[in-house]
C-alpha atoms as a PDB file:
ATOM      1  CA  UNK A   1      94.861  -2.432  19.157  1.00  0.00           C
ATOM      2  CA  UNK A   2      96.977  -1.162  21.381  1.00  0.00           C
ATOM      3  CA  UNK A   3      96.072   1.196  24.062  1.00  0.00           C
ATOM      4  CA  UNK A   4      98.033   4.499  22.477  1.00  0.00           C
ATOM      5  CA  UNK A   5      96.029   3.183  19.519  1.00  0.00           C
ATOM      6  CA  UNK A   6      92.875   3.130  21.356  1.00  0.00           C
ATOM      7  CA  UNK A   7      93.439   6.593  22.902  1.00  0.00           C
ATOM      8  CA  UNK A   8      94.224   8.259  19.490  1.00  0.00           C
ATOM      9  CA  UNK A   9      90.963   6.750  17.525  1.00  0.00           C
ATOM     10  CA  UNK A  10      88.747   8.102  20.188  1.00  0.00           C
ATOM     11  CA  UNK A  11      90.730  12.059  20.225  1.00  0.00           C
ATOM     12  CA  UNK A  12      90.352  11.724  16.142  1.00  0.00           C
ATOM     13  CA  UNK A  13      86.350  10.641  17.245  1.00  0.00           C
ATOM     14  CA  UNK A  14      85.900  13.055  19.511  1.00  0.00           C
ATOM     15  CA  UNK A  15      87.711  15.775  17.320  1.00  0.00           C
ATOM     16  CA  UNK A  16      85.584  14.772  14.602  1.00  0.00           C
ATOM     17  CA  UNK A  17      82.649  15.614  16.884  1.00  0.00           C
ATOM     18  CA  UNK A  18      83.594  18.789  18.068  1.00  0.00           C
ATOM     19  CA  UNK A  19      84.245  19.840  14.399  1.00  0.00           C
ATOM     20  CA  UNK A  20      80.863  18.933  12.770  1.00  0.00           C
ATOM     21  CA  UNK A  21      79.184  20.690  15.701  1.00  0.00           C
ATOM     22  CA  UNK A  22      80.814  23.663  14.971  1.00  0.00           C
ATOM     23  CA  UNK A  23      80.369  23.951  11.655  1.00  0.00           C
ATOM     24  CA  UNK A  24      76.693  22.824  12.030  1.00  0.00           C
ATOM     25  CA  UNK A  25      76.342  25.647  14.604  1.00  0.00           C
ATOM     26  CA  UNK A  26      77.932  28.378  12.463  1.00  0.00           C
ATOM     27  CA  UNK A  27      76.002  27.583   9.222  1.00  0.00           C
ATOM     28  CA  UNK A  28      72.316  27.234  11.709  1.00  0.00           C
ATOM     29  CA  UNK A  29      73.771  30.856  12.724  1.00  0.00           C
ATOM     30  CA  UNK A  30      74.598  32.143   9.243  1.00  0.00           C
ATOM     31  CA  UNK A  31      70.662  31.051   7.836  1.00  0.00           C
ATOM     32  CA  UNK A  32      69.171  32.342  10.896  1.00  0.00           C
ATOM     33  CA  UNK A  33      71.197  35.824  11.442  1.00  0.00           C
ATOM     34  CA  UNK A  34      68.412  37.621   8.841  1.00  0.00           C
ATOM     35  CA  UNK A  35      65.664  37.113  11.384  1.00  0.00           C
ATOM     36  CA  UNK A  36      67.355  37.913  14.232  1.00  0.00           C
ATOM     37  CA  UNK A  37      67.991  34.497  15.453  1.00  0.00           C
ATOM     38  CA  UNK A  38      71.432  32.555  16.410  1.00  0.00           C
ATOM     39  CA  UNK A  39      71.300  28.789  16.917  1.00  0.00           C
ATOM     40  CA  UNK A  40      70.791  28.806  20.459  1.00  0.00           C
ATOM     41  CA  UNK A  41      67.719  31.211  20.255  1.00  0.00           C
ATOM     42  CA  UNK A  42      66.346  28.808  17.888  1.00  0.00           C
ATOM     43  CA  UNK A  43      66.773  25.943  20.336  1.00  0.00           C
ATOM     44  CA  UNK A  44      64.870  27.509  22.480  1.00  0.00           C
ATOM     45  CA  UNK A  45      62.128  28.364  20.028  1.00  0.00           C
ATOM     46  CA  UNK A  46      62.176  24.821  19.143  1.00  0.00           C
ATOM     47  CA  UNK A  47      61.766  23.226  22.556  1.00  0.00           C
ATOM     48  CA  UNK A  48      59.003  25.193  23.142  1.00  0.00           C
ATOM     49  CA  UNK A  49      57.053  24.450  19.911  1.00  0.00           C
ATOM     50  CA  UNK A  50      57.475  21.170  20.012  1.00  0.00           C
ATOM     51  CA  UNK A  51      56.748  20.533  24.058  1.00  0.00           C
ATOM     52  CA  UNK A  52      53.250  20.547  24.756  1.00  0.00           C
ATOM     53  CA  UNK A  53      52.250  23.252  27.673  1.00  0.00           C
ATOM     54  CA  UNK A  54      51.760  21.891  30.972  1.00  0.00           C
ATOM     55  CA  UNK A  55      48.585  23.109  32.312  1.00  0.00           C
ATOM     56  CA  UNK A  56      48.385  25.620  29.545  1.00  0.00           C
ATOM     57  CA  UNK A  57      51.237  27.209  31.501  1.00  0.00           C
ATOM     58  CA  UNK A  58      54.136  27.030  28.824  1.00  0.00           C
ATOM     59  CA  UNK A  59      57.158  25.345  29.656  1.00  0.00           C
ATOM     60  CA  UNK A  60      59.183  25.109  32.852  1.00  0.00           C
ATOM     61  CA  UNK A  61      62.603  27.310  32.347  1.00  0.00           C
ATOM     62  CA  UNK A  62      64.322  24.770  34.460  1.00  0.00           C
ATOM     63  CA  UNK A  63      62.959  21.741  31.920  1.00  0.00           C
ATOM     64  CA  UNK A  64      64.675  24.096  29.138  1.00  0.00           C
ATOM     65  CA  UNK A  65      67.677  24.494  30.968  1.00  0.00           C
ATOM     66  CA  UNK A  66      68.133  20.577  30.870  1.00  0.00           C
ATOM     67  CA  UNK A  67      68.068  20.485  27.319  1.00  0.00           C
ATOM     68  CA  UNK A  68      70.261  23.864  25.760  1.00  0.00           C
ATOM     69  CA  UNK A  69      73.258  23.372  26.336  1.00  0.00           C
ATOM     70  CA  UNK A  70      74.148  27.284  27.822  1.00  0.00           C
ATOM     71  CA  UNK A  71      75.343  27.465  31.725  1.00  0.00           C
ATOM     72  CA  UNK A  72      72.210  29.130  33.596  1.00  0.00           C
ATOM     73  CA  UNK A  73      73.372  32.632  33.253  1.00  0.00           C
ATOM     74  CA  UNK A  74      73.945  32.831  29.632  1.00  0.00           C
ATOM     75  CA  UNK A  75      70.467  30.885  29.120  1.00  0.00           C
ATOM     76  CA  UNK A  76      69.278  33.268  31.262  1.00  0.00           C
ATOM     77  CA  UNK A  77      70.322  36.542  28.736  1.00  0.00           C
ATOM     78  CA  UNK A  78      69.270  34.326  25.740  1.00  0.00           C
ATOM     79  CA  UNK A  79      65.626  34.316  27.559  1.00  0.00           C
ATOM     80  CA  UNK A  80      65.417  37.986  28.531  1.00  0.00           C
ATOM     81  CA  UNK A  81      66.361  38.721  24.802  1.00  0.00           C
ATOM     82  CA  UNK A  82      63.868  36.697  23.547  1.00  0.00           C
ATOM     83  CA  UNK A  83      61.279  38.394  25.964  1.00  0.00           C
ATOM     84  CA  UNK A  84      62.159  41.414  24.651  1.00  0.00           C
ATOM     85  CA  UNK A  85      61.971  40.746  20.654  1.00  0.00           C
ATOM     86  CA  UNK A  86      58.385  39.164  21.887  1.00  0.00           C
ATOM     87  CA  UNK A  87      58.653  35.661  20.853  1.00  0.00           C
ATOM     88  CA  UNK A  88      58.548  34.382  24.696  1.00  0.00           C
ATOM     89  CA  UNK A  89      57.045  35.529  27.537  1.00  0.00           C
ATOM     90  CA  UNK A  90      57.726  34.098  31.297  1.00  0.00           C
ATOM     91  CA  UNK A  91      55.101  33.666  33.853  1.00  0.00           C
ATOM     92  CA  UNK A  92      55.346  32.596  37.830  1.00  0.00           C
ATOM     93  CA  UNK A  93      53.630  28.907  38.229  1.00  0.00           C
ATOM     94  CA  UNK A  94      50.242  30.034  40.554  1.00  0.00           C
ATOM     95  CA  UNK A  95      51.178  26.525  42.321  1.00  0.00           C
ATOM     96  CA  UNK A  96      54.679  26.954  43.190  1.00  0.00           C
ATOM     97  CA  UNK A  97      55.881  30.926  43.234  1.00  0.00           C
ATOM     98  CA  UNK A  98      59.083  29.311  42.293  1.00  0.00           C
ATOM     99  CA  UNK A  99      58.919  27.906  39.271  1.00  0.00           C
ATOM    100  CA  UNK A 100      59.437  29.950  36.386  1.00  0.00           C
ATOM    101  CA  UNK A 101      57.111  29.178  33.074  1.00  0.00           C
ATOM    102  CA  UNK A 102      58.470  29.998  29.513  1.00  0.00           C
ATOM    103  CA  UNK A 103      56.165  30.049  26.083  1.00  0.00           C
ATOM    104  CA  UNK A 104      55.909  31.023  22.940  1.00  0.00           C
ATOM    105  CA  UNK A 105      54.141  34.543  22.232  1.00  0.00           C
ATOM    106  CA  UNK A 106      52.235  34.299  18.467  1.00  0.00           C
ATOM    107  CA  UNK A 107      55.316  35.867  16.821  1.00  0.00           C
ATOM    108  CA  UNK A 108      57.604  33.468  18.385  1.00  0.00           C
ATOM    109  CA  UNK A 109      55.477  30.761  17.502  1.00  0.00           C
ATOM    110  CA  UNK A 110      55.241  32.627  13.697  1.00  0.00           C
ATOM    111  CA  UNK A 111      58.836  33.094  13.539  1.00  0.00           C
ATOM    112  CA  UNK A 112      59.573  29.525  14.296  1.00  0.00           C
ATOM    113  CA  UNK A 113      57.343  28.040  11.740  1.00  0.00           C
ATOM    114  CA  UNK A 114      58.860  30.303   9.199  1.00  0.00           C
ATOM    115  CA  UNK A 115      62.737  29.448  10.186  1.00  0.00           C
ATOM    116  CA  UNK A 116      62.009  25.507  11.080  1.00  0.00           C
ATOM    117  CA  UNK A 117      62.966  24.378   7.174  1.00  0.00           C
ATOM    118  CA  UNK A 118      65.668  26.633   6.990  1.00  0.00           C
ATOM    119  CA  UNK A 119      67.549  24.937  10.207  1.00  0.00           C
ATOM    120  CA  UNK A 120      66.050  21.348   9.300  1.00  0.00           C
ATOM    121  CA  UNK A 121      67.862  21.973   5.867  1.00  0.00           C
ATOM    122  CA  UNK A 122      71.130  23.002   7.464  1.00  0.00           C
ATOM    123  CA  UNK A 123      71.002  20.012   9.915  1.00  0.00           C
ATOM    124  CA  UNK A 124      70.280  17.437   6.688  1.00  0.00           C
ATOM    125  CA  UNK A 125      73.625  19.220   4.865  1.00  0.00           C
ATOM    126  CA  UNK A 126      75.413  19.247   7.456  1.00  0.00           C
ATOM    127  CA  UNK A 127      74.563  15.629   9.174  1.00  0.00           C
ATOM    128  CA  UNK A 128      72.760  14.108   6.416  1.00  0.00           C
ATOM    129  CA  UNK A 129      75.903  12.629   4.998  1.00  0.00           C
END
């Protein structure tokens, strides 16, 4: 194979990428738009269900950061809405003035259970083949 070859499978491969992301996104956005919720809220949500708190603390924002894939100031909006519907809440770290702690209130926690199966289902339509 030559190298034009080459170059071309990995555009198509990378095209194909870029395509089933967005059409997973949209759909995870279409399910989740009756509660209030877009995909990257959910993320959110969903890293901080599933990551035990540290020190009963929550989770850190920057260990959220590393794993939504938002720059720091639109992550940074997604957080204060979420604040403000009362799923999160955000706390100062008593050890380091710092760091900024993130976790889920009891509606966020609520909400999540009750939209986990409806992205899980999208993601096994959509990826599941």
């Amino acid at each position: 194979m030559g190298a034009n070859a080459a170059g071309a499978r990995l555009e198509e491969q990378w095209r194909d990428i870029l395509s089933v992301h967005a059409r997973t996104t949209c759909e995870i956005d279409r399910v989740l738009h009756p509660y209030g919720l877009g995909a990257s809220d959910f993320e959110v949500l969903d890293i901080l269900a599933s990551e035990p708190p540290a020190d009963g603390g929550g989770c850190r924002v920057h260990n959220v950061a590393g794993r939504v894939h938002l720059s720091q100031s639109a992550l940074s909006r997604l957080i204060g809405r979420l604040e403000k519907d009362g799923l999160v809440e955000r706390s100062v770290c008593a050890h380091d003035r710092r760091g900024v702690w993130l976790s889920l209130t009891r509606k966020g926690r609520e909400l999540h259970t009750e939209v986990l199966p409806l992205q899980r289902a999208v993601l096994a339509r959509t990826l599941g083949g």
